[in-house]
Protein backbone atom coordinates (compact mmCIF):
# COMPACT_ATOMS: atom_id res chain seq x y z
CA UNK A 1 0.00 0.00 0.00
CA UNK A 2 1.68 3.27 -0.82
CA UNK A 3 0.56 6.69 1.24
CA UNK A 4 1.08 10.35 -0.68
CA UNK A 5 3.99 11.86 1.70
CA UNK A 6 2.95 13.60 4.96
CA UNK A 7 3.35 17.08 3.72
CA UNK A 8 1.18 15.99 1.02
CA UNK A 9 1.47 15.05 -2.89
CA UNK A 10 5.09 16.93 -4.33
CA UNK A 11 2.64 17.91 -7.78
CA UNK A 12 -0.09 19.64 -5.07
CA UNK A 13 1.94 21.84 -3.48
CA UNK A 14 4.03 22.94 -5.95
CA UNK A 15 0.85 24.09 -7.95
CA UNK A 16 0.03 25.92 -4.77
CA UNK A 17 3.17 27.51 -4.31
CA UNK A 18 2.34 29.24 -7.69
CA UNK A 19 -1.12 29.99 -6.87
CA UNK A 20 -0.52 31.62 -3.70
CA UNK A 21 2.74 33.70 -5.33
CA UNK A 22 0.68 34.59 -7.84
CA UNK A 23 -2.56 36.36 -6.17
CA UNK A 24 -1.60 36.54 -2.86
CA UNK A 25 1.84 37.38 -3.19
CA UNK A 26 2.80 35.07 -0.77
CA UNK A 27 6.70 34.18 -0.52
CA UNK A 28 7.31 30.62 -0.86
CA UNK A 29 8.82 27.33 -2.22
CA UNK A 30 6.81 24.42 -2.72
CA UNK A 31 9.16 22.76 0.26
CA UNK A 32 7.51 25.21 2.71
CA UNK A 33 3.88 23.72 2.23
CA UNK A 34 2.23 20.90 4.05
CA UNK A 35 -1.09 19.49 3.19
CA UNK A 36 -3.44 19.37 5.72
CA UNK A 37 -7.14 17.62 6.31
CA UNK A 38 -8.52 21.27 6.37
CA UNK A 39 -7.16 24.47 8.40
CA UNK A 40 -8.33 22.92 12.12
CA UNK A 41 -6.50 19.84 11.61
CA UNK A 42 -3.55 22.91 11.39
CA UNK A 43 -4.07 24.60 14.21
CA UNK A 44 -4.34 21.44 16.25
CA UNK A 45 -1.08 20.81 15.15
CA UNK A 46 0.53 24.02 15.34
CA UNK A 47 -0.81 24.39 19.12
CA UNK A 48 0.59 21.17 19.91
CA UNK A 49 4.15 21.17 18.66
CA UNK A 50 4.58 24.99 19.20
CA UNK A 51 2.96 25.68 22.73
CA UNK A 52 2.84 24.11 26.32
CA UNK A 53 0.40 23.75 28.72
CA UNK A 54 -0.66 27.14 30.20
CA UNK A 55 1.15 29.53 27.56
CA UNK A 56 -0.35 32.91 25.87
CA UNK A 57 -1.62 33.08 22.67
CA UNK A 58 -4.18 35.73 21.25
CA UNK A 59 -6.59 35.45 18.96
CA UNK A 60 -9.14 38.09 17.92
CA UNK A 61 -12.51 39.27 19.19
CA UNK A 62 -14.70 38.89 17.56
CA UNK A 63 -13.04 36.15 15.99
CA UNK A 64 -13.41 32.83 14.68
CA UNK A 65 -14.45 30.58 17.48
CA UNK A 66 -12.90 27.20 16.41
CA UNK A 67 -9.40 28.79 17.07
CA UNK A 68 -10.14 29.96 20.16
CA UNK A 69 -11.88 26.25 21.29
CA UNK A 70 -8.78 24.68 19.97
CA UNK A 71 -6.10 26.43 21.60
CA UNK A 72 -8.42 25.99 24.81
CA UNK A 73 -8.22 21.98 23.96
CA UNK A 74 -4.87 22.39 24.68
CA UNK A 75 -4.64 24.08 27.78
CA UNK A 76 -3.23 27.71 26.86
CA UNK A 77 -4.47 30.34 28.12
CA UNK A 78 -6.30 33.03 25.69
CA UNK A 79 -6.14 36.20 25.39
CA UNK A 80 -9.13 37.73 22.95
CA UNK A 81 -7.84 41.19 21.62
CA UNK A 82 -10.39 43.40 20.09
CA UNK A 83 -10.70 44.49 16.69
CA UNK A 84 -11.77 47.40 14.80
CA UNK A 85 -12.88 48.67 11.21
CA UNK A 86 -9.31 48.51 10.91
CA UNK A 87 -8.73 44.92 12.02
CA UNK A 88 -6.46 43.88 15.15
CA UNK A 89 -5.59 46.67 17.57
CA UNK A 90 -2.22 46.22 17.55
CA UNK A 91 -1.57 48.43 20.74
CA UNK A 92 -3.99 46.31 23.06
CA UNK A 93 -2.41 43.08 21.44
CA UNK A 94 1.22 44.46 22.51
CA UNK A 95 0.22 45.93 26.03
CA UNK A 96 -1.96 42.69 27.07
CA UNK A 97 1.60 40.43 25.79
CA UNK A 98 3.96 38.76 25.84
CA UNK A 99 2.41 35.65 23.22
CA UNK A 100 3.88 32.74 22.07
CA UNK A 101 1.16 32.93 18.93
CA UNK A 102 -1.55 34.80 17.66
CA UNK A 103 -4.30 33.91 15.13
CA UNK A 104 -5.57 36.80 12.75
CA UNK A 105 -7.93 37.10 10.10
CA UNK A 106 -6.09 40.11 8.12
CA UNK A 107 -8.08 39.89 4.49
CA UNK A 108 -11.54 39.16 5.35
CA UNK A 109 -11.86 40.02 9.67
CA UNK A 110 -14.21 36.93 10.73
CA UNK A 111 -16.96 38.00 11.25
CA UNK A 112 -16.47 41.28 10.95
CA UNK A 113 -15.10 41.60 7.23
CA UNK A 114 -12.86 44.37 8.26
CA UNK A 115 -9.56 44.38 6.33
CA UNK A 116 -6.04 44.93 8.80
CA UNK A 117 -4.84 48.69 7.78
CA UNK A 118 -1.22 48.18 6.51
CA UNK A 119 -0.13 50.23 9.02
CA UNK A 120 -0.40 47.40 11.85
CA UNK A 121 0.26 44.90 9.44
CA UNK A 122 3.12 46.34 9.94
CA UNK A 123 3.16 46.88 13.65
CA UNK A 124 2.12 43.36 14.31
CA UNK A 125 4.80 42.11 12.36
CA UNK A 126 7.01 44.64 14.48
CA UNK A 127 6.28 43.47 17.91
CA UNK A 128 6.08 39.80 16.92
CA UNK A 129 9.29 39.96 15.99
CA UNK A 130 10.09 41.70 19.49
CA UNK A 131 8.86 38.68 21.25
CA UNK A 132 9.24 36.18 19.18
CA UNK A 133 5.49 35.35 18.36
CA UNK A 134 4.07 33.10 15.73
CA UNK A 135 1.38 34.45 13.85
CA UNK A 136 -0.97 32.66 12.05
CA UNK A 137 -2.73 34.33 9.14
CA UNK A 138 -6.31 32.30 8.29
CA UNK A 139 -6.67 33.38 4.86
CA UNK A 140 -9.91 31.41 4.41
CA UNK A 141 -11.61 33.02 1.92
CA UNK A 142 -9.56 35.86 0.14
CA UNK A 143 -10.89 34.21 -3.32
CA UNK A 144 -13.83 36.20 -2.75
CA UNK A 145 -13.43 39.85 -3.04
CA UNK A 146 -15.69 41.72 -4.78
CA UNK A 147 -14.59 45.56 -4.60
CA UNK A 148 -11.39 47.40 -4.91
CA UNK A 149 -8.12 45.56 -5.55
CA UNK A 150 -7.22 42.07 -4.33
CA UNK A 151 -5.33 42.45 -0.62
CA UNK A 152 -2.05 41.27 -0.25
CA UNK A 153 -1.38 39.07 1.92
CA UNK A 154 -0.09 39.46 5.57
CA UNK A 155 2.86 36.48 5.32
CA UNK A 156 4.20 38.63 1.68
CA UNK A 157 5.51 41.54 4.56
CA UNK A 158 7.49 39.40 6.81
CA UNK A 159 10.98 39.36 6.68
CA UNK A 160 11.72 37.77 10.32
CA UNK A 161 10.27 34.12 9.13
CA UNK A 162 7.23 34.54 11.48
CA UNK A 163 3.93 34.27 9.87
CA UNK A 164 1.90 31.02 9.10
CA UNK A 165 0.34 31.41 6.41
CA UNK A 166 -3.00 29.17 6.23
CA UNK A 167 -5.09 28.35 2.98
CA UNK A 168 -7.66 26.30 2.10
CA UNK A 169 -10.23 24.84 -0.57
CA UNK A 170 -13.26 23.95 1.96
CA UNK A 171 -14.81 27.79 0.18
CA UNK A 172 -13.36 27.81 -3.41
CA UNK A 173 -14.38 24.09 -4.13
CA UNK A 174 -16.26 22.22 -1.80
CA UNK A 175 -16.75 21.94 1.88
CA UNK A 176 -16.33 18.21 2.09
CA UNK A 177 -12.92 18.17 0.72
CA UNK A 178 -11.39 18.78 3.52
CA UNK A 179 -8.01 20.06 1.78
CA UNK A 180 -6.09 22.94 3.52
CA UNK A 181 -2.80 23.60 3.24
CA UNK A 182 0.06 25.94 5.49
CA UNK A 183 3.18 27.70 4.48
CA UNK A 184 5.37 27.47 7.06
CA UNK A 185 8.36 29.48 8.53
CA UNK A 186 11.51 27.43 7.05
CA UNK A 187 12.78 26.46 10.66
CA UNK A 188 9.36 25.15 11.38
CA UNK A 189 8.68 22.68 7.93
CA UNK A 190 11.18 19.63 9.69
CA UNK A 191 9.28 19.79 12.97
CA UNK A 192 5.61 20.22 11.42
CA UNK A 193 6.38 17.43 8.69
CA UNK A 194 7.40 14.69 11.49
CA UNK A 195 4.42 16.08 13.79
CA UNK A 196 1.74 16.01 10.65
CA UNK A 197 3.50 12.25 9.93
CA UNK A 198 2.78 10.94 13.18
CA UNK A 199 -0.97 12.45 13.20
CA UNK A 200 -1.96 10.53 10.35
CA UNK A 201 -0.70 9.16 6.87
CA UNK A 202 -1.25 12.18 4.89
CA UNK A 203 -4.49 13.96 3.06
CA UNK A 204 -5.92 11.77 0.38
CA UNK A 205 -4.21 11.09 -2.36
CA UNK A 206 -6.65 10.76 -4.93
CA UNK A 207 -8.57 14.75 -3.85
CA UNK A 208 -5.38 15.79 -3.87
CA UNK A 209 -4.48 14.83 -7.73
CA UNK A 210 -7.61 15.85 -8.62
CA UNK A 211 -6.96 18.92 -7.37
CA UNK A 212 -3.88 19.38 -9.38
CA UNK A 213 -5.49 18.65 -12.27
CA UNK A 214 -8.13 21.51 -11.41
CA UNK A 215 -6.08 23.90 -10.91
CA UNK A 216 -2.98 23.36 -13.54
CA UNK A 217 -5.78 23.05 -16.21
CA UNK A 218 -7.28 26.50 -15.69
CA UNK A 219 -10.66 25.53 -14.37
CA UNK A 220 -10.20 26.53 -10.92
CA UNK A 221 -9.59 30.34 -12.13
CA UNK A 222 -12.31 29.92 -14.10
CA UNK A 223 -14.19 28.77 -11.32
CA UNK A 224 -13.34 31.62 -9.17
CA UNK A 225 -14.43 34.02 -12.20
CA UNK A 226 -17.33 32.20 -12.31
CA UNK A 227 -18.27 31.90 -8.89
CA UNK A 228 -16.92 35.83 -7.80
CA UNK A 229 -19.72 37.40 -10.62
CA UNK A 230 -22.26 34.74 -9.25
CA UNK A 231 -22.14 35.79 -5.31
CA UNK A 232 -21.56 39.17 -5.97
CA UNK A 233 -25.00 39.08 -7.19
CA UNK A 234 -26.59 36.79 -4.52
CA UNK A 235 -24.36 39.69 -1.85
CA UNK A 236 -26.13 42.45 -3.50
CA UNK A 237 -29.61 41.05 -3.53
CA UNK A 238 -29.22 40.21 0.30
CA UNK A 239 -28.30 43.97 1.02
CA UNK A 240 -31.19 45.20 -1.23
CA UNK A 241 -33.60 42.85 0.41
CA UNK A 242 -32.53 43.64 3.96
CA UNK A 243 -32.92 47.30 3.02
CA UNK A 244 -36.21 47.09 1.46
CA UNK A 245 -37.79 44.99 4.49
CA UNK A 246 -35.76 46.85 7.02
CA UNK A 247 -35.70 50.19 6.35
CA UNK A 248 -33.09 51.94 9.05
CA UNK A 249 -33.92 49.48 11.47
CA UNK A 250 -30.67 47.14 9.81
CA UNK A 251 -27.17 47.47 10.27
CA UNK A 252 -25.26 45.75 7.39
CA UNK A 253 -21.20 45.37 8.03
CA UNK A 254 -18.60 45.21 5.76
CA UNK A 255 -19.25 43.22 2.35
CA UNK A 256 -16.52 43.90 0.12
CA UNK A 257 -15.60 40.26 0.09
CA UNK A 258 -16.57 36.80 1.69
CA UNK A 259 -19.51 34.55 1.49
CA UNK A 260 -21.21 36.16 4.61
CA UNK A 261 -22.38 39.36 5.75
CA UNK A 262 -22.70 40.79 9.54
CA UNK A 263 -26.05 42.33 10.32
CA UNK A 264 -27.49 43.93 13.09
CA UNK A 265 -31.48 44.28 13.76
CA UNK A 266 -33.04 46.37 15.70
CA UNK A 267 -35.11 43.35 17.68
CA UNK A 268 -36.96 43.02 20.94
CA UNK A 269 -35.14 39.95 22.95
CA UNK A 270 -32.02 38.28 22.61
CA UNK A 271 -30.31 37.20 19.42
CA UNK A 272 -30.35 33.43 20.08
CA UNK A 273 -34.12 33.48 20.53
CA UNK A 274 -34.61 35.11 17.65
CA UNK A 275 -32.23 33.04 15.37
CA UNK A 276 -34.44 29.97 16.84
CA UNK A 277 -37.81 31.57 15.93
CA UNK A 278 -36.59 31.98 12.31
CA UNK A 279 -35.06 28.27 12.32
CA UNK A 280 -38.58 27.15 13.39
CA UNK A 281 -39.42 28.88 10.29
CA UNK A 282 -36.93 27.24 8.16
CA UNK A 283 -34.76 30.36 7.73
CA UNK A 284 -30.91 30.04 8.77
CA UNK A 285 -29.95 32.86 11.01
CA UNK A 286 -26.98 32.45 13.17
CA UNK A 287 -26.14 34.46 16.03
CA UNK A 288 -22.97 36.19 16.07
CA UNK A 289 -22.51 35.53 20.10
CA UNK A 290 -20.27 33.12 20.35
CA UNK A 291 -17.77 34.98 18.70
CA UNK A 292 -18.53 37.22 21.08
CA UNK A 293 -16.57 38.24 24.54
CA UNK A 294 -19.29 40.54 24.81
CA UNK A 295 -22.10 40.43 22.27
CA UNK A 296 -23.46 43.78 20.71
CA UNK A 297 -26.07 45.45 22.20
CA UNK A 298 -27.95 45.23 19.30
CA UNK A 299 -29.14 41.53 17.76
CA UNK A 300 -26.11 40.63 15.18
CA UNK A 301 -26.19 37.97 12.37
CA UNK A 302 -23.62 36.25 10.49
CA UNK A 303 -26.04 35.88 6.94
CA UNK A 304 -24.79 34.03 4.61
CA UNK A 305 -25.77 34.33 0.46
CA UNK A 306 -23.36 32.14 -1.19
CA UNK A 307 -25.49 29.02 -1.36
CA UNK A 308 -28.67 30.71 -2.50
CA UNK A 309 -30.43 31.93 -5.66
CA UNK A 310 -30.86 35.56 -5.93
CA UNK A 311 -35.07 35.87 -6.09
CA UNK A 312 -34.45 33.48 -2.70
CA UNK A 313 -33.18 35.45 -0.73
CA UNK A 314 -35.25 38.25 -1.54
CA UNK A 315 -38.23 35.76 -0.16
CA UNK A 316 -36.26 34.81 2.52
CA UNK A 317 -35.96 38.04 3.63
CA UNK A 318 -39.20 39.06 3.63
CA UNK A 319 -40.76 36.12 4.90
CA UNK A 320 -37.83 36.82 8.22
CA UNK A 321 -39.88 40.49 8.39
CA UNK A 322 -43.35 38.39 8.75
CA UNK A 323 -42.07 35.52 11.37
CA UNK A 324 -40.41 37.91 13.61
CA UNK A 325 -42.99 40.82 13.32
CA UNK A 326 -45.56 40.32 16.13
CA UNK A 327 -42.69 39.54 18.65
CA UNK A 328 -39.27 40.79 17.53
CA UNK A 329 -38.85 44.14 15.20
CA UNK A 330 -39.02 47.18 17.39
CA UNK A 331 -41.51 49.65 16.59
């Protein structure tokens, strides 16, 4: 029985080390990549063969709560640094350190959708250096950005051989591949490769060619064309709907990019209720509170388009105004 290598198939991640060069302008050689079973299998590992028992790391808040939960698996202890319309606040992250890593969301804040100003791109690379931090930049869905020049990425700035950079194709394919990939500092690919080998045998061997063939053919930038023009659509009639129904009693968030939006309602009761109401309806609307330290005052939504024709989610929409109008929309 033969087993693709543990830092995956040698074709896979060299087509990836283009890829990423090439619209992200990350810096890397295909020898820096290893092929993980999607970004949380990464972090697991990272945690585990960076960190001890007990040790800082930061992540952001709001931020994506699956980091958070698995550096608590662990045993570290967490710091949750707020962000801004300008990502990360750098000077809270510094004055609440000394970390061993943090875990940022610089293209496409989760769920916030607020991009990190390059000004503490910079200054987060400054004081990571300072204290020796790992940072890990989740660039989960940068494919999708619909206004305004593609950002670069955060891992393209560093110079000190600090920055994970994290990838995946659970958004731009399919969610079931399970196919994520990191580039890694160089003094951390020996280490990561033995600790990756001893997790498992490797991602699948057979997604992974496929995958090469995908993308080395030209059909996953098509894809990407294809699929930008399509959600950009399905984004805009979600932010027309919610407007029409609404009126100025919605908040919508950032939405230059991603396959989600952040809303706030002005609603009577708490978020959680209210996304259960609408469930019991058969409309998906997820509270935003455990991403949460402190949830907004106001009822916030993660709503998300990409899976949905345009005329429904204009219904969807409307019929959310006539479930949660006796009991929920403020008068």
């Amino acid at each position: 029985m033969f087993y693709a290598p543990a830092a995956g198939h040698p074709a896979l991640r060299e087509t990836i080390a283009e890829h990423v060069a090439k619209h992200r302008a990350v810096d890397c050689t295909p020898d820096r990549i290893v092929i993980v079973n999607g970004t949380q299998q990464g972090l697991n590992l990272l945690a585990e063969l960076l960190l001890e028992a007990g040790e800082n790391v930061a992540v952001e808040d709001p931020g994506y709560p699956a980091a958070r939960l698995a550096f608590e698996a662990q045993g570290l202890t967490v710091a949750r640094i707020p962000v801004d319309h300008e990502g990360l606040i750098v000077q809270q992250f510094s004055e609440r350190g000394p970390f061993r890593l943090v875990h940022v969301t610089p293209s496409h804040q989760d769920p916030t959708g607020s991009t990190l100003s390059l000004a503490r791109r910079l200054a987060l690379l400054d004081e990571a250096e300072r204290t020796n931090c790992v940072i890990v930049e989740d660039d989960y869905d940068s494919e999708f950005r619909y206004e305004g020049r593609p950002v670069e990425s955060l891992q393209g700035l560093d110079r000190d051989d600090l920055v994970v950079y994290a990838g995946t194709f659970s958004k731009s394919v399919v969610a079931g591949l399970r196919i994520g990939f990191l580039v890694l500092p160089r003094r951390l690919v020996r280490q990561f490769v033995a600790a990756k080998s001893a997790w498992d045998s490797g991602a699948p061997m057979l997604e992974q060619l496929a995958l090469v063939e995908f993308m080395r053919s030209g059909a996953f930038e098509r894809h990407i064309r294809r699929m930008r023009r399509l959600y950009r659509a399905r984004r805009d009639a979600l932010v027309d709907a919610l407007t029409d129904v609404f009126g100025d009693r919605v908040r919508v968030g950032e939405r230059h990019g991603g396959l989600n939006v952040l809303v706030g309602l002005d609603l009577v009761g708490p978020a959680d209720a209210v996304s259960r109401r609408a469930q019991s309806a058969g409309i998906g609307l997820r509270s935003v509170s455990s991403y949460y330290t402190h949830p907004p005052a106001q009822a916030t939504f993660l709503m998300g388009f990409a899976a949905l024709p345009e005329d429904t989610i204009t219904d969807g929409i409307r019929l959310l105004a006539h479930v949660l109008d006796d009991h929920h929309i403020k008068k």
